[in-house]
C-alpha atoms as a PDB file:
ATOM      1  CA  UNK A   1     -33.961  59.155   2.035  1.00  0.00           C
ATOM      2  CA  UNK A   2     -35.406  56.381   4.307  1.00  0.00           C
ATOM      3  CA  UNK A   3     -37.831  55.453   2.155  1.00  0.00           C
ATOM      4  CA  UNK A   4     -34.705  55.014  -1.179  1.00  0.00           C
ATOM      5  CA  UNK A   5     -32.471  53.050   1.337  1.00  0.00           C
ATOM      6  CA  UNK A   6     -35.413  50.985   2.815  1.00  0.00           C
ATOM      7  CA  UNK A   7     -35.741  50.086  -1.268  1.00  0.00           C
ATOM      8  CA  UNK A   8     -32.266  48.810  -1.886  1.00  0.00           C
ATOM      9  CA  UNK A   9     -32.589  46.544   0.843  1.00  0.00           C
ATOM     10  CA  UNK A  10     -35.414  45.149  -0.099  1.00  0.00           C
ATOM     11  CA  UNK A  11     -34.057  44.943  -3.769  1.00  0.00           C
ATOM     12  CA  UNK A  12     -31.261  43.778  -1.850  1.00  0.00           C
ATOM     13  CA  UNK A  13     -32.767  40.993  -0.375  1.00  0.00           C
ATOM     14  CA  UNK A  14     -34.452  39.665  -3.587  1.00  0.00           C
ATOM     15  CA  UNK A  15     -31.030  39.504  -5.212  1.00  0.00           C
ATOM     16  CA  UNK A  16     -29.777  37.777  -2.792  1.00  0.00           C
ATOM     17  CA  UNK A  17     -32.598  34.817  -2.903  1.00  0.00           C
ATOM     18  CA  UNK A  18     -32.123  34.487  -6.517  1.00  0.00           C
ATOM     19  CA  UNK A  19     -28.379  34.058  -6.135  1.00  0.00           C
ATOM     20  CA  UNK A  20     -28.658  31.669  -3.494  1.00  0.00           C
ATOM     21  CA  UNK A  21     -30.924  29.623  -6.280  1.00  0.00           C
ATOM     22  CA  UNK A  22     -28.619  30.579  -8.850  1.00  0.00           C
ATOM     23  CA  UNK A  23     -30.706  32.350 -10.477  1.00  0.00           C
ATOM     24  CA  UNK A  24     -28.745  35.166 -11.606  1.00  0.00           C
ATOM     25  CA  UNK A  25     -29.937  37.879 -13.657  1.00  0.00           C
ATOM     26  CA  UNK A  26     -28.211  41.290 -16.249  1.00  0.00           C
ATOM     27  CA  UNK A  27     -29.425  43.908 -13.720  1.00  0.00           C
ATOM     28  CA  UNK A  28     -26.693  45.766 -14.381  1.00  0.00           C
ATOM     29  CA  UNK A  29     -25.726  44.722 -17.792  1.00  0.00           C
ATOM     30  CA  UNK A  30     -21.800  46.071 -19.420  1.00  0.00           C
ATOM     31  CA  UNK A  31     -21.809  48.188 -17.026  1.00  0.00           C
ATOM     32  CA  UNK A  32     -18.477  49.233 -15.139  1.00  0.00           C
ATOM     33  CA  UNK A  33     -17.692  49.360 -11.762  1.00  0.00           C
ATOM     34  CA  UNK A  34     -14.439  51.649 -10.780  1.00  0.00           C
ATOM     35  CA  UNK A  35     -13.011  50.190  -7.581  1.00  0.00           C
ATOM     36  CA  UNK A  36     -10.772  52.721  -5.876  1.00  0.00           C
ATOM     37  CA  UNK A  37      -9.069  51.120  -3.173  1.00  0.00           C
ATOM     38  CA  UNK A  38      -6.728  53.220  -1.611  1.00  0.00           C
ATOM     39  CA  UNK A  39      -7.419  51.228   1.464  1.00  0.00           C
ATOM     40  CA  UNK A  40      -7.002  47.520   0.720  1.00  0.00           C
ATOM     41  CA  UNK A  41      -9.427  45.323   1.227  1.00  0.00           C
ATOM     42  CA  UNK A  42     -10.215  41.641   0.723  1.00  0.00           C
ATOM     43  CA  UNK A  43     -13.654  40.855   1.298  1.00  0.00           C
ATOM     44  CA  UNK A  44     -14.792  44.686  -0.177  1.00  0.00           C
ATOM     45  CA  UNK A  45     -12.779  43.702  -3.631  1.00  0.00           C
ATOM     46  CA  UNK A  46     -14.019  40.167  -3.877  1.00  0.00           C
ATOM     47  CA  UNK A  47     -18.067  41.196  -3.112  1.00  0.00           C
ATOM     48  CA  UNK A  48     -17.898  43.894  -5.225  1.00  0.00           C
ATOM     49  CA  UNK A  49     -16.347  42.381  -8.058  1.00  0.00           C
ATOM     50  CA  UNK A  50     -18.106  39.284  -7.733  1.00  0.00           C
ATOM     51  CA  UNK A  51     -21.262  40.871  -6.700  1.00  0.00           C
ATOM     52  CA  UNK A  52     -21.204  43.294  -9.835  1.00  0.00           C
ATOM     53  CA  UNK A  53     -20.251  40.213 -12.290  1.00  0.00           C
ATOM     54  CA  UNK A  54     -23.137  38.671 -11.044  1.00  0.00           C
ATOM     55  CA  UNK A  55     -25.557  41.321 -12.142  1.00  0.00           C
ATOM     56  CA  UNK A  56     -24.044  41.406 -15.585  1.00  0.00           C
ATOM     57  CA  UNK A  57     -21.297  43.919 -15.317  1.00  0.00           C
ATOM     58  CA  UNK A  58     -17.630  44.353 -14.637  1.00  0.00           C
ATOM     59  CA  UNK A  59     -15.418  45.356 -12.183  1.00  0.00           C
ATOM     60  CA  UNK A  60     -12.113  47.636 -12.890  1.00  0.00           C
ATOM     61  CA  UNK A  61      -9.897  47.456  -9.468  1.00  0.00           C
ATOM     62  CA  UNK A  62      -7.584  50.709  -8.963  1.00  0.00           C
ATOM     63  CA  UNK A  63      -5.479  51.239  -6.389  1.00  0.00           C
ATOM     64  CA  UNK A  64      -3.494  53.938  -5.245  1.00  0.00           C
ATOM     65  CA  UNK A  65      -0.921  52.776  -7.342  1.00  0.00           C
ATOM     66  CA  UNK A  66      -2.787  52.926 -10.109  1.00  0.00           C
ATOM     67  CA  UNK A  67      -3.779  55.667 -10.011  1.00  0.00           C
ATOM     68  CA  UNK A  68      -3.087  59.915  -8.818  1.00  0.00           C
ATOM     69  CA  UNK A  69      -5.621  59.867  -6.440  1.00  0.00           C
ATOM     70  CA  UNK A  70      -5.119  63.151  -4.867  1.00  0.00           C
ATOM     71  CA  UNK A  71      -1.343  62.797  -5.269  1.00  0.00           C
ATOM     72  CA  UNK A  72       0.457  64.746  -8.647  1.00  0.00           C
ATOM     73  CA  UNK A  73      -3.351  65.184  -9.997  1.00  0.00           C
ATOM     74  CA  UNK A  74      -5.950  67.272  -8.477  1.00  0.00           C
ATOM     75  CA  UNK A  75      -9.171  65.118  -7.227  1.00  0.00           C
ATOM     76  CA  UNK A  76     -11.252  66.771  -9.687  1.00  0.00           C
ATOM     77  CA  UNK A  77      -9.520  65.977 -12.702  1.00  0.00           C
ATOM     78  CA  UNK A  78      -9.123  62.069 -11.186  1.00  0.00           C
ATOM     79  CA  UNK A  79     -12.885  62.531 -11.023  1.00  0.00           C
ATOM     80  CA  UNK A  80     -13.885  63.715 -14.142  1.00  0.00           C
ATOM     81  CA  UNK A  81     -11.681  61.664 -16.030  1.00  0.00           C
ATOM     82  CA  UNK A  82     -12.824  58.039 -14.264  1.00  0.00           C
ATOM     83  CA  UNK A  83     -16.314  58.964 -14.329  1.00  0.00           C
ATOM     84  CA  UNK A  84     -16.015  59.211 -17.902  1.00  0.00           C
ATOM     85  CA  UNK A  85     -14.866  55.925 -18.580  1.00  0.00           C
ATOM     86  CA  UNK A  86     -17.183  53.783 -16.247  1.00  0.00           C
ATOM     87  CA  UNK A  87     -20.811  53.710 -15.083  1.00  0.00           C
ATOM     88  CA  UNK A  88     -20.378  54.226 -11.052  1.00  0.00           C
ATOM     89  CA  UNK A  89     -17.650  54.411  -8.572  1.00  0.00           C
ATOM     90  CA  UNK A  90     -16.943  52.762  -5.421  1.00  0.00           C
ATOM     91  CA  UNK A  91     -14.388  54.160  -3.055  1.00  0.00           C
ATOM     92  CA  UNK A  92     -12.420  52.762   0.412  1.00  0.00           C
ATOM     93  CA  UNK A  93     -10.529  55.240   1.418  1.00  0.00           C
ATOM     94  CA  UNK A  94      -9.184  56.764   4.772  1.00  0.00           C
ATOM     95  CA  UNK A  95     -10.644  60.560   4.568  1.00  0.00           C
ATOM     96  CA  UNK A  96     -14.247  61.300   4.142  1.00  0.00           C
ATOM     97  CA  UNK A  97     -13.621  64.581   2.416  1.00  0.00           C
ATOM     98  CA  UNK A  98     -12.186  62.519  -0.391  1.00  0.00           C
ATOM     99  CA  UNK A  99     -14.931  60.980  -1.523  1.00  0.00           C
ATOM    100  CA  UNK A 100     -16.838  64.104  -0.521  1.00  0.00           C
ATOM    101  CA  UNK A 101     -14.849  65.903  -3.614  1.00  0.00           C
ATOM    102  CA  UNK A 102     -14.371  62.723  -5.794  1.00  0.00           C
ATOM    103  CA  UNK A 103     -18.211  62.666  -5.724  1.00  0.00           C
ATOM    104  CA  UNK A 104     -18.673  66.866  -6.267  1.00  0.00           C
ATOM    105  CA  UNK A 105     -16.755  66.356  -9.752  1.00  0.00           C
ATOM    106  CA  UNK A 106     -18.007  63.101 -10.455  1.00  0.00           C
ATOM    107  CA  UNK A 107     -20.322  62.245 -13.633  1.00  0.00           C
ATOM    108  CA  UNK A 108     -22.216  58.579 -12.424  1.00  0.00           C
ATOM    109  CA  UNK A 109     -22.823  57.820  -8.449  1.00  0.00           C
ATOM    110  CA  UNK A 110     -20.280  57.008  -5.779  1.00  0.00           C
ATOM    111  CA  UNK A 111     -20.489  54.664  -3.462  1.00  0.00           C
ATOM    112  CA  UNK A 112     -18.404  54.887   0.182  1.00  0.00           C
ATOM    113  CA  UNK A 113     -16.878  51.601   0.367  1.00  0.00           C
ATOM    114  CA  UNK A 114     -15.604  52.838   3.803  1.00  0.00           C
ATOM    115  CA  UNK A 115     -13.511  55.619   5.301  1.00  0.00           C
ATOM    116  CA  UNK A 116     -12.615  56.364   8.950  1.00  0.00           C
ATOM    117  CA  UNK A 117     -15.847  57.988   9.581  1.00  0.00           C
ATOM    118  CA  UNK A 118     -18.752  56.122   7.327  1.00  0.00           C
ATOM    119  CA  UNK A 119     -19.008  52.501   6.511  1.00  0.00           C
ATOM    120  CA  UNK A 120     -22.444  52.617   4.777  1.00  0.00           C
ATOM    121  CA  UNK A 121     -22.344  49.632   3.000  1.00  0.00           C
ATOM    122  CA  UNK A 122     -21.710  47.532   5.807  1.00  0.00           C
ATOM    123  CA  UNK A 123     -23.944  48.970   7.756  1.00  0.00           C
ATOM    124  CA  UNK A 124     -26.850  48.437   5.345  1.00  0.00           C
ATOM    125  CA  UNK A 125     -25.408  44.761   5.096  1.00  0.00           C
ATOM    126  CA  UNK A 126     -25.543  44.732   8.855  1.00  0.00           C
ATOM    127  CA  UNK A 127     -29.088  46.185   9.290  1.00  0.00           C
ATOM    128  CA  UNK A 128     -30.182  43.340   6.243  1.00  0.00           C
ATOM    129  CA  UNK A 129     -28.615  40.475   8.240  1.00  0.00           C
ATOM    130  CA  UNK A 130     -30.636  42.226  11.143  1.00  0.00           C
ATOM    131  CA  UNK A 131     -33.958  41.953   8.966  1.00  0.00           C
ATOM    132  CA  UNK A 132     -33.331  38.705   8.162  1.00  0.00           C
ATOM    133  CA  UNK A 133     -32.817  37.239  11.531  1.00  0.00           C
ATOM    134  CA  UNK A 134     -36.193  39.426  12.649  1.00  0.00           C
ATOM    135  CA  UNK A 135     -37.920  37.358  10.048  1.00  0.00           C
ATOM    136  CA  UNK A 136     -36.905  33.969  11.427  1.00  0.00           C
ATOM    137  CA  UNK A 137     -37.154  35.230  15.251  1.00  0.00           C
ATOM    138  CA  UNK A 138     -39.803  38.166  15.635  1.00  0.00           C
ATOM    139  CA  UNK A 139     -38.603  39.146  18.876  1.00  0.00           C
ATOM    140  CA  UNK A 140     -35.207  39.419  17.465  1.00  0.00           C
ATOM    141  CA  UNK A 141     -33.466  42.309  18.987  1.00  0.00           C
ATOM    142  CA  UNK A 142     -29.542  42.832  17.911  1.00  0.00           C
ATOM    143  CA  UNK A 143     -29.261  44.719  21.230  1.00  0.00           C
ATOM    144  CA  UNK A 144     -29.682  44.605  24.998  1.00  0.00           C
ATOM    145  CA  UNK A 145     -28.891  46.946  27.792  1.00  0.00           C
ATOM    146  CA  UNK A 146     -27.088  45.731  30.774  1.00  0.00           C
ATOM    147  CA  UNK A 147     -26.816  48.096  33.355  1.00  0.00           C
ATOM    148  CA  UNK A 148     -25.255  51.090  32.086  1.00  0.00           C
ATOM    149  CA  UNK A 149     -23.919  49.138  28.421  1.00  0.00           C
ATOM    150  CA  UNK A 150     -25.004  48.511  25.243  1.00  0.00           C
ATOM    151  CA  UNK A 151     -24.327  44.913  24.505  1.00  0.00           C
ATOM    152  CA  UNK A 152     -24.693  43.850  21.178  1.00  0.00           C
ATOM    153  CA  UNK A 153     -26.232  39.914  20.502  1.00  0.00           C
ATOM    154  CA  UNK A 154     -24.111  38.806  17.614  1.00  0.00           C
ATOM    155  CA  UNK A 155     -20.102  39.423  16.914  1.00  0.00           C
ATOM    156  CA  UNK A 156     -19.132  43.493  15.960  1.00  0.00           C
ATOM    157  CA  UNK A 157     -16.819  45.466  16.256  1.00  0.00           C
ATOM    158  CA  UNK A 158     -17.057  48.720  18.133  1.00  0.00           C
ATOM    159  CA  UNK A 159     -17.384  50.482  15.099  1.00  0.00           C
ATOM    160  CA  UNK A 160     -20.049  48.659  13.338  1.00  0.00           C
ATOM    161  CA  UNK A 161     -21.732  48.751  16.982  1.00  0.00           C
ATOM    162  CA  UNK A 162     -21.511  52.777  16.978  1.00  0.00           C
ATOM    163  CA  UNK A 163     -22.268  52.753  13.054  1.00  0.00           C
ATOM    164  CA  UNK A 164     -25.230  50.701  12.938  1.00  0.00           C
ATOM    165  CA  UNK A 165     -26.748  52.731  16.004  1.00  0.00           C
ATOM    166  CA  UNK A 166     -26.769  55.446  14.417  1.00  0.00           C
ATOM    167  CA  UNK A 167     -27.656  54.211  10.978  1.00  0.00           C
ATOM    168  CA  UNK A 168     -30.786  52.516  13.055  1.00  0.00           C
ATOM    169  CA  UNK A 169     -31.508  56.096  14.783  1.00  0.00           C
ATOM    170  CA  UNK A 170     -31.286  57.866  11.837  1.00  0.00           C
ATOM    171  CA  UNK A 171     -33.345  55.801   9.834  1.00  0.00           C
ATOM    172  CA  UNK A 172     -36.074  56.164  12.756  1.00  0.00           C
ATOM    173  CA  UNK A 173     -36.078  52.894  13.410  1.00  0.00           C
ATOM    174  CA  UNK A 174     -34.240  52.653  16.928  1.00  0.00           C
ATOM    175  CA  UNK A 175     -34.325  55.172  19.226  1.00  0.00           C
ATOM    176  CA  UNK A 176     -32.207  53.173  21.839  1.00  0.00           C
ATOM    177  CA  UNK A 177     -29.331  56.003  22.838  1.00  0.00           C
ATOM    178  CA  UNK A 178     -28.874  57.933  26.043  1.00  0.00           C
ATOM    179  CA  UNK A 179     -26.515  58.794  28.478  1.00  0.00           C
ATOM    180  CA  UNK A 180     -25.737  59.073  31.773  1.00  0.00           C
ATOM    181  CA  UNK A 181     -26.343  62.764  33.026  1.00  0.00           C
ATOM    182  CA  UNK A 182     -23.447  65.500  32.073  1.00  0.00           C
ATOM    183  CA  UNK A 183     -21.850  62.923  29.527  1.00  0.00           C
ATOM    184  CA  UNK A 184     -24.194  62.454  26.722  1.00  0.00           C
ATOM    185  CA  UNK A 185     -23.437  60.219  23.670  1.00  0.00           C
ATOM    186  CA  UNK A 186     -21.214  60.984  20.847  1.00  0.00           C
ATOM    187  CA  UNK A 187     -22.966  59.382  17.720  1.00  0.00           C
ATOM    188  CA  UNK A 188     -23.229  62.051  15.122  1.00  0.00           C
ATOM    189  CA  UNK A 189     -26.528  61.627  13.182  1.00  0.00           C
ATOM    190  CA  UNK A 190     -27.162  61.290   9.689  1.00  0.00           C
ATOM    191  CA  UNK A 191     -29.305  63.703   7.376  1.00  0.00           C
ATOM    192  CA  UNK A 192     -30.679  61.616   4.516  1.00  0.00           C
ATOM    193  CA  UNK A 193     -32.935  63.989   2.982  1.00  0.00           C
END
């Protein structure tokens, strides 16, 4: 819901103060992190890890060469069998309706790392960087029409652009989209309920 993701970031936030003073503390302690990457990634393997070190736990990278993921073993088994062995999941991977059934069959929580259509952790990362720059400049505002575009105010790509719009609409917190008549927009909204 809003109101659980408006919580992690603000959880979120406090972490990230008491890193910055180095003061870091077991929020997570022993517990495992499963990193499926079946979609490589520098900067998602080296936050995670490090980010789930720093809160006391551990961080067991897979790839697709590790392991059957989808390929010789059905999903579900790859499911039930990793979510046995660690405490939570996180998964990059190219189709959405693989972590869609990797979660179904799954024992502990899954997180998308990324996939062609969601990028949910980036987006919340995006939409804290966007809090945080509100805080220092009140009339921050990450985006400004010109003419008939969108412009964004700091570097993105066009998909962060499209995700975080419609992360921000679908939290209720922008309402910033529209079209020119007989086109429309194409930015799917999300149900978080």
């Amino acid at each position: 819901t809003k109101e659980e993701i408006l919580e992690i970031l603000t959880l979120a936030r406090q972490i990230k103060d008491e890193t910055k003073r180095r003061d870091f503390k077991d929020y997570m302690p022993k517990k495992t992190l499963g990193m499926i990457f079946e979609k490589s990634s520098t900067r998602t393997r080296v936050s995670f890890e490090t980010g789930i070190y720093q809160l006391g736990g551990i961080g067991l990278f897979l790839s697709s060469n590790d392991i059957q993921l989808g390929r010789g073993e059905p999903m579900s088994d790859t499911a039930r069998v990793i979510s046995r062995m660690v405490d939570m999941v996180m998964i990059r991977t190219f189709e959405q309706s693989k972590i869609e059934e990797f979660a179904k069959y799954s024992k502990v929580p899954v997180i998308n790392g990324l996939t062609t259509e969601y990028h949910p952790v980036q987006l919340m990362a995006d939409y804290m960087t966007i809090q945080e720059l509100e805080d220092s400049t009140p009339s921050f505002n990450p985006f400004e029409v010109k003419g008939n575009l969108l412009a964004c105010r700091f570097p993105m790509t066009a998909m962060e652009i499209y995700g975080i719009i419609a992360y921000l609409e679908s939290m209720g917190l922008v309402n910033i989209l529209s079209g020119n008549e007989g086109f429309g927009t194409s930015v799917k909204t999300i149900d978080w309920d």
